[in-house]
Protein backbone atom coordinates (compact mmCIF):
# COMPACT_ATOMS: atom_id res chain seq x y z
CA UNK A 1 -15.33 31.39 0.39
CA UNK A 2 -12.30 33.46 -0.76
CA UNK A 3 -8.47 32.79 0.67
CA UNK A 4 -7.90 33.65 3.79
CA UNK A 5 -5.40 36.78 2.11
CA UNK A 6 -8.21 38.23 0.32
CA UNK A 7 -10.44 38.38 3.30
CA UNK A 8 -8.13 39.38 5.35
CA UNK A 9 -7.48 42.83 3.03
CA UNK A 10 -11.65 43.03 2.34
CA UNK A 11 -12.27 43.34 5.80
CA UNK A 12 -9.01 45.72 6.73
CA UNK A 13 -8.64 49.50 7.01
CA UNK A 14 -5.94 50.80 4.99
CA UNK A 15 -5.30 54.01 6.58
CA UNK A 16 -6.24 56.62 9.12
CA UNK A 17 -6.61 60.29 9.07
CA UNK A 18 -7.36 63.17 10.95
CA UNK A 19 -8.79 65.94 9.71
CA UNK A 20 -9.93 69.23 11.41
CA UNK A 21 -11.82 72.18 10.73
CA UNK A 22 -12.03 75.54 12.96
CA UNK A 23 -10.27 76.66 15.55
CA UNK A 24 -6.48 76.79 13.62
CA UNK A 25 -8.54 76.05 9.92
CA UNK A 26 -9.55 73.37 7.75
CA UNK A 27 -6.83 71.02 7.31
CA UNK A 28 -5.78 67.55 6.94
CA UNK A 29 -3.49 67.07 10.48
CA UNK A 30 -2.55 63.38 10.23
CA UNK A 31 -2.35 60.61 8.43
CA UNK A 32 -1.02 57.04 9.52
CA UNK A 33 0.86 54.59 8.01
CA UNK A 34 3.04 57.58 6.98
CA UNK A 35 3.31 59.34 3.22
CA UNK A 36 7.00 59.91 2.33
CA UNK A 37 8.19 62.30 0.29
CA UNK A 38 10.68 61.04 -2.77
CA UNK A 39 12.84 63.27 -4.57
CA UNK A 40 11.42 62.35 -8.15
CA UNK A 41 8.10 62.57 -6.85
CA UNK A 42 9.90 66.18 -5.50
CA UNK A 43 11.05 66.66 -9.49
CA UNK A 44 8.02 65.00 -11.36
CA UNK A 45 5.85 67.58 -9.47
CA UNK A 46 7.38 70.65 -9.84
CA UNK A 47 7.64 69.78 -13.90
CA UNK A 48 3.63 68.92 -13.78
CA UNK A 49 2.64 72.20 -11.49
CA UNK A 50 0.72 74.49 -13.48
CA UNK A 51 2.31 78.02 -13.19
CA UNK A 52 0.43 81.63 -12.99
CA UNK A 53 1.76 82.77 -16.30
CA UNK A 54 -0.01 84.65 -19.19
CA UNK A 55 1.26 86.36 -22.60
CA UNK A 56 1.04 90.21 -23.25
CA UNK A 57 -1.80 90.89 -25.93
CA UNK A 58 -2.33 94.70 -27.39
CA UNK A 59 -5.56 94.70 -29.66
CA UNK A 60 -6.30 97.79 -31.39
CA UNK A 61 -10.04 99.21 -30.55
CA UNK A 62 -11.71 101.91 -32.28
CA UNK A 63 -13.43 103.83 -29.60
CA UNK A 64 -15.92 106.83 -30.80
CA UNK A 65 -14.92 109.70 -30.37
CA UNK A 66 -18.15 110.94 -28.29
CA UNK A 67 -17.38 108.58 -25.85
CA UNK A 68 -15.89 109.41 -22.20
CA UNK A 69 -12.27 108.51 -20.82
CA UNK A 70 -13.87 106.44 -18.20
CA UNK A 71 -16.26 104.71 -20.60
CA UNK A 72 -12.89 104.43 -23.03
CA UNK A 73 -11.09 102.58 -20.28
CA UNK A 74 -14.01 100.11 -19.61
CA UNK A 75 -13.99 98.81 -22.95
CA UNK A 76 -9.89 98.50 -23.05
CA UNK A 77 -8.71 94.70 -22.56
CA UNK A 78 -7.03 94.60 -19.59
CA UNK A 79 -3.25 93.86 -20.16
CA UNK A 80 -1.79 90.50 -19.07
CA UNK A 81 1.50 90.68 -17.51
CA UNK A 82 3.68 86.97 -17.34
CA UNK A 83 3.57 85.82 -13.78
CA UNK A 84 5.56 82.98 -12.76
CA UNK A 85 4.73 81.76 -9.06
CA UNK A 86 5.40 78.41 -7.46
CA UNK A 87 3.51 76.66 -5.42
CA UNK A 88 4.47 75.27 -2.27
CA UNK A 89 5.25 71.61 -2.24
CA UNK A 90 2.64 69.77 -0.05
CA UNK A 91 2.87 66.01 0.68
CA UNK A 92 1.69 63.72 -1.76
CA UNK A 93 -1.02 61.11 -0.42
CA UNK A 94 -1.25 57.72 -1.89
CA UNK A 95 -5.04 58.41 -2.77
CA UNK A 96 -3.34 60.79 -5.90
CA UNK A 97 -4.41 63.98 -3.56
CA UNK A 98 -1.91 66.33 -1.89
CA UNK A 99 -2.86 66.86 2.01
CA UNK A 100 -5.02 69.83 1.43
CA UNK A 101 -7.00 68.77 -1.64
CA UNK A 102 -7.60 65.69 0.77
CA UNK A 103 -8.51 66.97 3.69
CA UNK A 104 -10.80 69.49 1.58
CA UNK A 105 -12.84 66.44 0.19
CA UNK A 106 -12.93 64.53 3.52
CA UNK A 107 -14.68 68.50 5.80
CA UNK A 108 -18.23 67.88 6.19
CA UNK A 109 -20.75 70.93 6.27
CA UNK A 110 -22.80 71.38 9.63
CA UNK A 111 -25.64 69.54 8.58
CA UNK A 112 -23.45 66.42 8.32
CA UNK A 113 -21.80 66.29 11.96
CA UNK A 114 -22.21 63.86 14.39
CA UNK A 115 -23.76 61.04 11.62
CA UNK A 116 -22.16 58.38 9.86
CA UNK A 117 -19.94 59.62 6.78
CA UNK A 118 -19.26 57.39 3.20
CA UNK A 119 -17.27 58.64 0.49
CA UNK A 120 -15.94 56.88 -2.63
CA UNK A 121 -13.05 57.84 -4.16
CA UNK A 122 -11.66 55.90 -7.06
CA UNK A 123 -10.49 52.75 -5.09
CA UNK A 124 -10.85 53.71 -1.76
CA UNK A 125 -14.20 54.04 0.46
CA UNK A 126 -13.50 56.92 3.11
CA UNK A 127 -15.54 55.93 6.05
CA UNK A 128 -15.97 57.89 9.62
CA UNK A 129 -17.99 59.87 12.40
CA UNK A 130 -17.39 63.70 12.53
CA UNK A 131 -17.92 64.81 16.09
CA UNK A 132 -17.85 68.74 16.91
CA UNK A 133 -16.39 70.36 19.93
CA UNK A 134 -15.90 73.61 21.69
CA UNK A 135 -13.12 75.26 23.49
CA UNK A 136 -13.66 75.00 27.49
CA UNK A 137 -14.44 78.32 27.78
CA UNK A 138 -17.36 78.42 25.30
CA UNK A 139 -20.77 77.62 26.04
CA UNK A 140 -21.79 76.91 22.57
CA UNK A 141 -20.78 73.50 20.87
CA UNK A 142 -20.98 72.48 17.38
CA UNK A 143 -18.74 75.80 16.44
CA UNK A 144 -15.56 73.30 15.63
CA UNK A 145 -15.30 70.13 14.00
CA UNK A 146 -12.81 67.05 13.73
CA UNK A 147 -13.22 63.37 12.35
CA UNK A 148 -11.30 60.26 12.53
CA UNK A 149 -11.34 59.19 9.03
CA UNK A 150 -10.35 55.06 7.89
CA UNK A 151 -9.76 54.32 3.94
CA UNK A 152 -11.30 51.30 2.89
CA UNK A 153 -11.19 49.27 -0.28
CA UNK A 154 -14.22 49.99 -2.39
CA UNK A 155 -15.28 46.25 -2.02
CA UNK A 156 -15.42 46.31 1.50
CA UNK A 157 -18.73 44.90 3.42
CA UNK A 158 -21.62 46.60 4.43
CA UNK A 159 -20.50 45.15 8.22
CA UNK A 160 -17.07 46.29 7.66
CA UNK A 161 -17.91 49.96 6.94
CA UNK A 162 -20.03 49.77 9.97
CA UNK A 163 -17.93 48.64 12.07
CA UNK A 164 -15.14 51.44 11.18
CA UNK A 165 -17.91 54.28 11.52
CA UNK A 166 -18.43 52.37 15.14
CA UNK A 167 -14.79 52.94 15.79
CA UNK A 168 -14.51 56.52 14.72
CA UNK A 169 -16.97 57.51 16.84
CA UNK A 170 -16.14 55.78 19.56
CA UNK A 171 -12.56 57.68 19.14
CA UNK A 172 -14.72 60.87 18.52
CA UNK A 173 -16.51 60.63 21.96
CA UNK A 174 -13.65 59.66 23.87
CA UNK A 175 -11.66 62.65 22.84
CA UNK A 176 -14.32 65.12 23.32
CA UNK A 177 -14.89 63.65 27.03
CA UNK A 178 -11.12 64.38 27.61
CA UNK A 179 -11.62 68.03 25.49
CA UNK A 180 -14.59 68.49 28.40
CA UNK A 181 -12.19 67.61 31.44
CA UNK A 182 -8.78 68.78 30.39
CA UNK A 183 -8.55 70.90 27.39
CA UNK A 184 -7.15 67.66 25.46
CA UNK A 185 -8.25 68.41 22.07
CA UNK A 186 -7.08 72.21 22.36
CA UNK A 187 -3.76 71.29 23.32
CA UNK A 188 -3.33 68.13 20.93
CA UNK A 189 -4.77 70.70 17.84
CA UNK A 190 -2.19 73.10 18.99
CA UNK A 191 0.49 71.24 18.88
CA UNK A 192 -0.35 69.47 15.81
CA UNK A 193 -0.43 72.71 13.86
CA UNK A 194 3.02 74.08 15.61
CA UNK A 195 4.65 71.09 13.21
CA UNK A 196 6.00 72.08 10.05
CA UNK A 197 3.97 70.08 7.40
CA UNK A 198 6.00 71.16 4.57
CA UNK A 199 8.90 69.20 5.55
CA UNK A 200 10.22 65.99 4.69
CA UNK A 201 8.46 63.52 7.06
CA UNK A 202 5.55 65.71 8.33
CA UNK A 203 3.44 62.86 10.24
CA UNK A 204 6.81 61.13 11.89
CA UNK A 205 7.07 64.49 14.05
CA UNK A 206 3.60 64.97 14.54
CA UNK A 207 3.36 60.80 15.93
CA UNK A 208 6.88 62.08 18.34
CA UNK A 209 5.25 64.95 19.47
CA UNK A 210 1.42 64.40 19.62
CA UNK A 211 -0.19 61.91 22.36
CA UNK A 212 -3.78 61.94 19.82
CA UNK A 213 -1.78 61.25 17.00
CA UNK A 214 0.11 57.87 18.99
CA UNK A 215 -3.31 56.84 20.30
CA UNK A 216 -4.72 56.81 16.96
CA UNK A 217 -2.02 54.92 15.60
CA UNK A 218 -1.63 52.66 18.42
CA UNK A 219 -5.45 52.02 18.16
CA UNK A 220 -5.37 51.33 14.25
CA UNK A 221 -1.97 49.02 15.05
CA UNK A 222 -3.90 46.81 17.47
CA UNK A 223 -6.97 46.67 14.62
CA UNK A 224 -4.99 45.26 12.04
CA UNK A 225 -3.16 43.09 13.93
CA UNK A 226 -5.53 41.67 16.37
CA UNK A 227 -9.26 42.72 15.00
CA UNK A 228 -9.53 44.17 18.34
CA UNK A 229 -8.78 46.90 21.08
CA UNK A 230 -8.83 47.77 24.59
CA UNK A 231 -6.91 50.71 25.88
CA UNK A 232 -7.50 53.44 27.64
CA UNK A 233 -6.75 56.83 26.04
CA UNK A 234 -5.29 59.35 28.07
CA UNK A 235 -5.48 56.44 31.22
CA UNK A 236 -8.72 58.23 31.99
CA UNK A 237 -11.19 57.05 29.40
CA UNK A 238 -12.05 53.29 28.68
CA UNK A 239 -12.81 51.99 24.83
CA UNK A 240 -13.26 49.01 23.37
CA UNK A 241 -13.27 47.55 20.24
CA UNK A 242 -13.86 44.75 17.83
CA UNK A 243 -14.47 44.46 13.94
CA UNK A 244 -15.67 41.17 13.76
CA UNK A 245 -15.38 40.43 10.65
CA UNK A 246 -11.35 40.62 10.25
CA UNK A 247 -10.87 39.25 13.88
CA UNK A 248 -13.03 36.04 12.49
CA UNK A 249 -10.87 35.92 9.43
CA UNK A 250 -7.91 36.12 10.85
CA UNK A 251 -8.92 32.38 12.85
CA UNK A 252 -9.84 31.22 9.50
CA UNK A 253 -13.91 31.37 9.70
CA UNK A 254 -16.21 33.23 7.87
CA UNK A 255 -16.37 36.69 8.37
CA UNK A 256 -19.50 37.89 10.26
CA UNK A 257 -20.63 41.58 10.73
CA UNK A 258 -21.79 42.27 14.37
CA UNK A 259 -25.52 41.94 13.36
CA UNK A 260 -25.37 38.81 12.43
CA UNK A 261 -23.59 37.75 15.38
CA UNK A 262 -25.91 39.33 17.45
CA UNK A 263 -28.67 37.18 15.60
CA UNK A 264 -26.80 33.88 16.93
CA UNK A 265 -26.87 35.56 20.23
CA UNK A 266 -30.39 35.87 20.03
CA UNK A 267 -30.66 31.99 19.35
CA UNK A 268 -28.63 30.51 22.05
CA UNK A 269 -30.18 27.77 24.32
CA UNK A 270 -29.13 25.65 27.22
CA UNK A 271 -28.31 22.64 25.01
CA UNK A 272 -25.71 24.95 22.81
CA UNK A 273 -21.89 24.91 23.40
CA UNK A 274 -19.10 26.60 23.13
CA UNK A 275 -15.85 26.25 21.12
CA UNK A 276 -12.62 28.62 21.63
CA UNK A 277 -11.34 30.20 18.63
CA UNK A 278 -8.16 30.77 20.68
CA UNK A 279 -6.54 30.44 24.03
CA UNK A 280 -8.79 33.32 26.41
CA UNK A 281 -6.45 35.36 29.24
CA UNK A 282 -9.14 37.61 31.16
CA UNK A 283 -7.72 40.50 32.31
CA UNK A 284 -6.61 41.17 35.73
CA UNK A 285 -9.89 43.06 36.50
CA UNK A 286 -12.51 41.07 34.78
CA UNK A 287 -15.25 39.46 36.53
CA UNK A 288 -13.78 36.12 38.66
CA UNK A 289 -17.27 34.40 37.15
CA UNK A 290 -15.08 34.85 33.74
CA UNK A 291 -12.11 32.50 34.99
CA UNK A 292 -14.28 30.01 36.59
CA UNK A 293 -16.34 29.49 33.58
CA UNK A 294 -13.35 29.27 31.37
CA UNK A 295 -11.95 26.10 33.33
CA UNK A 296 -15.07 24.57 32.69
CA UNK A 297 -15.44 25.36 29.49
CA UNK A 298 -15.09 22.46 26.82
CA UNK A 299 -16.39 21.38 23.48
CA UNK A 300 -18.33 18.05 25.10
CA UNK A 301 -20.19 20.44 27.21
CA UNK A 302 -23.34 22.28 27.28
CA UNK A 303 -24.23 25.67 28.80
CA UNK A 304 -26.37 24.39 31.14
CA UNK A 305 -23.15 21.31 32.17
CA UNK A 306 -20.88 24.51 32.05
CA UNK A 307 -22.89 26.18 34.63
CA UNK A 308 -24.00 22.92 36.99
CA UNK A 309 -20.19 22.24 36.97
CA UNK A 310 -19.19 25.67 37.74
CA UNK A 311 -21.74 26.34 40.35
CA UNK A 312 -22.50 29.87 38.36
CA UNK A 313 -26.12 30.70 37.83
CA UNK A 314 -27.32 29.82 34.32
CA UNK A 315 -28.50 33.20 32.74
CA UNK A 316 -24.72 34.62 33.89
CA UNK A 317 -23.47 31.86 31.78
CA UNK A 318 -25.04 33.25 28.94
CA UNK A 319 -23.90 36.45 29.95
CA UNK A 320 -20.59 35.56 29.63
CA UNK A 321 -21.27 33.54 26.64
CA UNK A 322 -22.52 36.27 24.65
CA UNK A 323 -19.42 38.47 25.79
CA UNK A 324 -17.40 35.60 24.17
CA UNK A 325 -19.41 35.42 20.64
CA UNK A 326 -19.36 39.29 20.55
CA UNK A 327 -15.63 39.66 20.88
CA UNK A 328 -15.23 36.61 18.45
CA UNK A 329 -13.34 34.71 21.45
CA UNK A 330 -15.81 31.60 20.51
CA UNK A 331 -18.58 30.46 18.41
CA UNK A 332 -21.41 28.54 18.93
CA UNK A 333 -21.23 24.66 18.41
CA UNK A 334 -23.58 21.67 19.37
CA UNK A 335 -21.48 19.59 22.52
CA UNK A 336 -19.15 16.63 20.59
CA UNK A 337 -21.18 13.61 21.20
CA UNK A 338 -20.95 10.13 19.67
CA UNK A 339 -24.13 10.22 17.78
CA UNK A 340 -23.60 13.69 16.37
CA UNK A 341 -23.79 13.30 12.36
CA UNK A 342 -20.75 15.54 10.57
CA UNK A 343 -20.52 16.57 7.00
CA UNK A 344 -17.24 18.25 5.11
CA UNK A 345 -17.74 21.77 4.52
CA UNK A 346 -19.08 23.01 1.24
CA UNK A 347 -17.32 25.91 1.24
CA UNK A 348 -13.51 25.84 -0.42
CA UNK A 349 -11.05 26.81 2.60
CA UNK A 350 -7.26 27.96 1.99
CA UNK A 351 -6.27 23.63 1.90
CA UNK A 352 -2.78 24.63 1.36
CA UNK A 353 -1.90 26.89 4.58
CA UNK A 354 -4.74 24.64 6.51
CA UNK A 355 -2.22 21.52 6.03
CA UNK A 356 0.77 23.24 6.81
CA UNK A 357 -0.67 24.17 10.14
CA UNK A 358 -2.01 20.72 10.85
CA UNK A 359 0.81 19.07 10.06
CA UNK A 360 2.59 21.61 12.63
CA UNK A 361 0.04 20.94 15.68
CA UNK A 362 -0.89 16.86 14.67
CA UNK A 363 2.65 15.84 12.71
CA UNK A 364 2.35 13.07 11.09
CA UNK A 365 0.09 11.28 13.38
CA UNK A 366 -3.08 11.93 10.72
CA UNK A 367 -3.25 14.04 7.65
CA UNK A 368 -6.26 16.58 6.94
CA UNK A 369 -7.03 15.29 3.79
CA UNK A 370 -7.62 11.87 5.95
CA UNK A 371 -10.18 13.61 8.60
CA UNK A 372 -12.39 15.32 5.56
CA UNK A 373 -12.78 11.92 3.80
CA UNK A 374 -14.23 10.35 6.59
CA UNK A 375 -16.74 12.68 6.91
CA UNK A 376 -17.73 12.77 3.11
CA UNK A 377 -20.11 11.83 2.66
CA UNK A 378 -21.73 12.58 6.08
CA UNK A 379 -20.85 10.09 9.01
CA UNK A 380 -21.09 9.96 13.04
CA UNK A 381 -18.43 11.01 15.47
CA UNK A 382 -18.00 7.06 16.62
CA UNK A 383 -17.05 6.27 12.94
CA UNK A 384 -13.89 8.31 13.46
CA UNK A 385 -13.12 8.17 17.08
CA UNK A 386 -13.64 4.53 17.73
CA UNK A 387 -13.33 2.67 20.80
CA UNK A 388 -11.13 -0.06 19.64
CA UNK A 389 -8.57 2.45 18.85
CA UNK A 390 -5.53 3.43 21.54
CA UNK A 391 -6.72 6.38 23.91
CA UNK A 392 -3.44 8.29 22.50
CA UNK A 393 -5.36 7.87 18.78
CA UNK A 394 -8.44 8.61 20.29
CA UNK A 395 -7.70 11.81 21.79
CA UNK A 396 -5.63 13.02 18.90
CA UNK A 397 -8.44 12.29 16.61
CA UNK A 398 -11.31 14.24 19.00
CA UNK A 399 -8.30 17.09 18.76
CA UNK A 400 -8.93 16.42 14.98
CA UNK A 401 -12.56 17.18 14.83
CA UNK A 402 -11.79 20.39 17.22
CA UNK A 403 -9.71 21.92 14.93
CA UNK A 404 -11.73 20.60 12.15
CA UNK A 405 -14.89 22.21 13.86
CA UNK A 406 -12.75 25.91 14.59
CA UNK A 407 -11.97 26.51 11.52
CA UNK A 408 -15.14 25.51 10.10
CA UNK A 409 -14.06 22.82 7.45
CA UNK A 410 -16.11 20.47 9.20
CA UNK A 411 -20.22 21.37 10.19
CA UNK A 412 -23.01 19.41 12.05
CA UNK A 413 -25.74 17.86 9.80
CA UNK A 414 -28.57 20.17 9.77
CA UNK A 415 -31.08 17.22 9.84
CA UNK A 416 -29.61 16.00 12.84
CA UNK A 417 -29.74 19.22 14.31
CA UNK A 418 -33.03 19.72 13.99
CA UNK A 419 -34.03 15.94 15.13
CA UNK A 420 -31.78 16.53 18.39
CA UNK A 421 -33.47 20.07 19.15
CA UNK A 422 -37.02 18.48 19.02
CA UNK A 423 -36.20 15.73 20.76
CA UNK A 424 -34.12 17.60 23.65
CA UNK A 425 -37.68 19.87 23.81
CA UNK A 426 -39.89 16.75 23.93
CA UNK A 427 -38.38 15.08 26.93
CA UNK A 428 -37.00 18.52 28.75
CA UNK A 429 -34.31 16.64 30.30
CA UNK A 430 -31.57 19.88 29.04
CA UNK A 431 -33.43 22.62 29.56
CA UNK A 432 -34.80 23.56 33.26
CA UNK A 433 -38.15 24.89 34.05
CA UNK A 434 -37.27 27.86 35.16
CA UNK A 435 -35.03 28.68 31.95
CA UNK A 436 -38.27 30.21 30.05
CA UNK A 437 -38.91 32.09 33.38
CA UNK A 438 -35.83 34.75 32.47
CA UNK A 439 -35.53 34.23 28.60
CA UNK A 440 -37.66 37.09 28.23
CA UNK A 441 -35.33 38.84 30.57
CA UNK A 442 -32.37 38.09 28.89
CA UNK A 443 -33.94 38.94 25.45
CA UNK A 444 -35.06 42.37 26.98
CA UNK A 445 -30.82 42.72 27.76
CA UNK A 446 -29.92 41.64 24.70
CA UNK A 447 -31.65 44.38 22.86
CA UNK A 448 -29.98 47.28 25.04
């Protein structure tokens, strides 16, 4: 696997734009982080601007003399007069387009609206969901456009490019809804096209003055920072959002698109568990099933412990369990037991960042390097955390494996997974009777 850097920019949107066709034309309205205009890019332009200019030729024709005046000044060469005209200096974007030229290739025809939209150019992959919209007091829709457009790299995932379309039309929707109930997009279009985008720092006035164009960048903030948002635009309409596979990257594990994730949904059982990828808050309105579940939740424990200790009904357990894999709050473990057989992970991990933050959280207690010997080649959990040792070594050591486990560096031995499985299906001492009774149930959810 690649540094955690490189993922990290794979899986990241570079930029955002806004482009918009109809009502006050076809334009590029926005783009975020901001273009700046330089004065030598100022100078270097104006030299490289092609000018309207032509040369005077007089060629001497011999016309018959049969021939008409009109028919004489048909075959004349029309004279050329020099012209010089300059053009008016439009922000330069970093994707070696000015505004308009950019917001010209980004317009989709009629055909093309409301579907997912891909477009390479040179190093950048322009990803988004065009969504049209009409003026409140239309009947008709479909007569204006807009689209919420993110730049990728051109080596960006499959999952990745997904996931950005997801966004952008999730945006899309959640403006037109407020377009439908207050006139939002009329006013926001308005007064995005009152700005003067010939000056200086078009987009810096157009994020002071526009509330669309400090959602957008508010939303695209919380993406790159966190790999995930919840807001609500307008504090009317509710979205959420997560690209998996940054928000995973940024914890340091493999980067997952959201149908492979949904695959591992697909595949949990009773005797699965749960570990944290980082400390969980629920908001002041989630469910109170969320909180009670979370102070029960630990690596040693099953789904089905989690939900005897808890008192909360098993298939609401995996309810909230999926919520947690989905939003890449967790991932899916076997419970730490004594017997379970670890290996090292075969995949290379950024060692050098990986010991500076161990060393932080464990000091010098126990080195990395020490934990991934022990477990090369493979070797049971008693090996490391032995009995004999002092309950303070003990307990740093299990908070050894944790981490180890987290970040993936360390991974169960798939022929011990397997034996464990078949024998916890054998004897039916994890998984209740009544489990298979709603599996198909909870299959039937999972697929909505």
């Amino acid at each position: 696997m690649p540094g955690t850097n490189r993922m990290n920019a794979e899986c990241l949107a570079t930029h955002v734009i806004l482009v918009s066709s109809g009502i006050y034309g076809d334009k590029l309205l926005f783009v975020y982080p901001f273009t700046r205009i330089r004065e030598e890019d100022n100078n270097s332009r104006m030299c490289s601007t092609p000018q309207q200019t032509s040369t005077t030729t007089s060629t001497n024709i011999e016309i018959p003399h049969h021939e008409s005046e009109p028919y004489k000044k048909q075959r004349q060469k029309p004279t050329l007069t020099k012209v010089t005209e300059k053009l008016p200096l439009l922000p330069m974007t970093e994707f070696t387009f000015r505004t308009d030229i950019l917001g010209y290739i980004l317009l989709v025809q009629k055909d093309a609206i409301d579907k997912p939209f891909e477009l390479k150019v040179d190093n950048f992959r322009f990803v988004a969901w065009p969504k049209s919209w009409s003026t409140r007091e239309q009947t008709s829709s479909g007569k204006f456009m807009f689209s919420i457009v993110f730049a990728l790299k051109t080596s960006a995932e499959t999952h990745t490019v997904e996931a950005y379309q997801r966004l952008s039309k999730k945006l899309a929707i959640s403006f037109v809804t407020l377009q439908h109930c207050e006139g939002y997009l009329e006013e926001e279009l308005r007064i995005m096209e009152d700005v003067d985008h010939d000056c200086k720092d078009p987009f810096e006035k157009l994020y002071e003055q526009s509330k669309m164009a400090r959602t957008i960048r508010e939303v695209f903030d919380k993406i790159t920072k966190y790999g995930s948002v919840h807001k609500y635009i307008n504090d009317f309409v509710e979205i959420g959002f997560c690209d998996e596979a940054y928000s995973l990257a940024r914890n340091n594990v493999m980067p997952k698109g959201r149908k492979e994730i949904k695959n591992i949904v697909k595949s949990i059982r009773p005797y699965h568990g749960i570990l944290l990828l980082e400390d969980v808050l629920p908001t002041p309105d989630a469910n109170p099933s969320v909180a009670l579940l979370l102070r029960h939740c630990s690596p040693d424990r099953s789904i089905l412990d989690m939900s005897t200790a808890s008192g909360i009904p098993i298939f609401e357990v995996f309810m909230i369990v999926r919520h947690l894999l989905l939003w890449t709050r967790a991932i899916l473990i076997y419970p730490l037991c004594n017997t379970n057989v670890y290996t090292s992970a075969t995949s290379p991990q950024p060692l050098e960042k990986m010991i500076e933050k161990f060393a932080e959280t464990f000091g010098a207690n126990i080195h990395l390097a020490a934990g991934l010997a022990h477990f090369n080649p493979p070797a049971r959990l008693d090996t490391f955390i032995r009995p004999n040792l002092a309950l303070s070594e003990q307990q740093v050591r299990a908070k050894l494996v944790v981490a180890l486990l987290r970040h993936q560096m360390l991974m169960q031995s798939e022929f011990q997974n397997k034996f464990q499985i078949q024998l916890t299906i054998n004897i039916k001492i994890r998984a209740p009777f009544y489990f298979y009774q709603f599996k198909k149930k909870f299959d039937i959810k999972l697929k909505q």
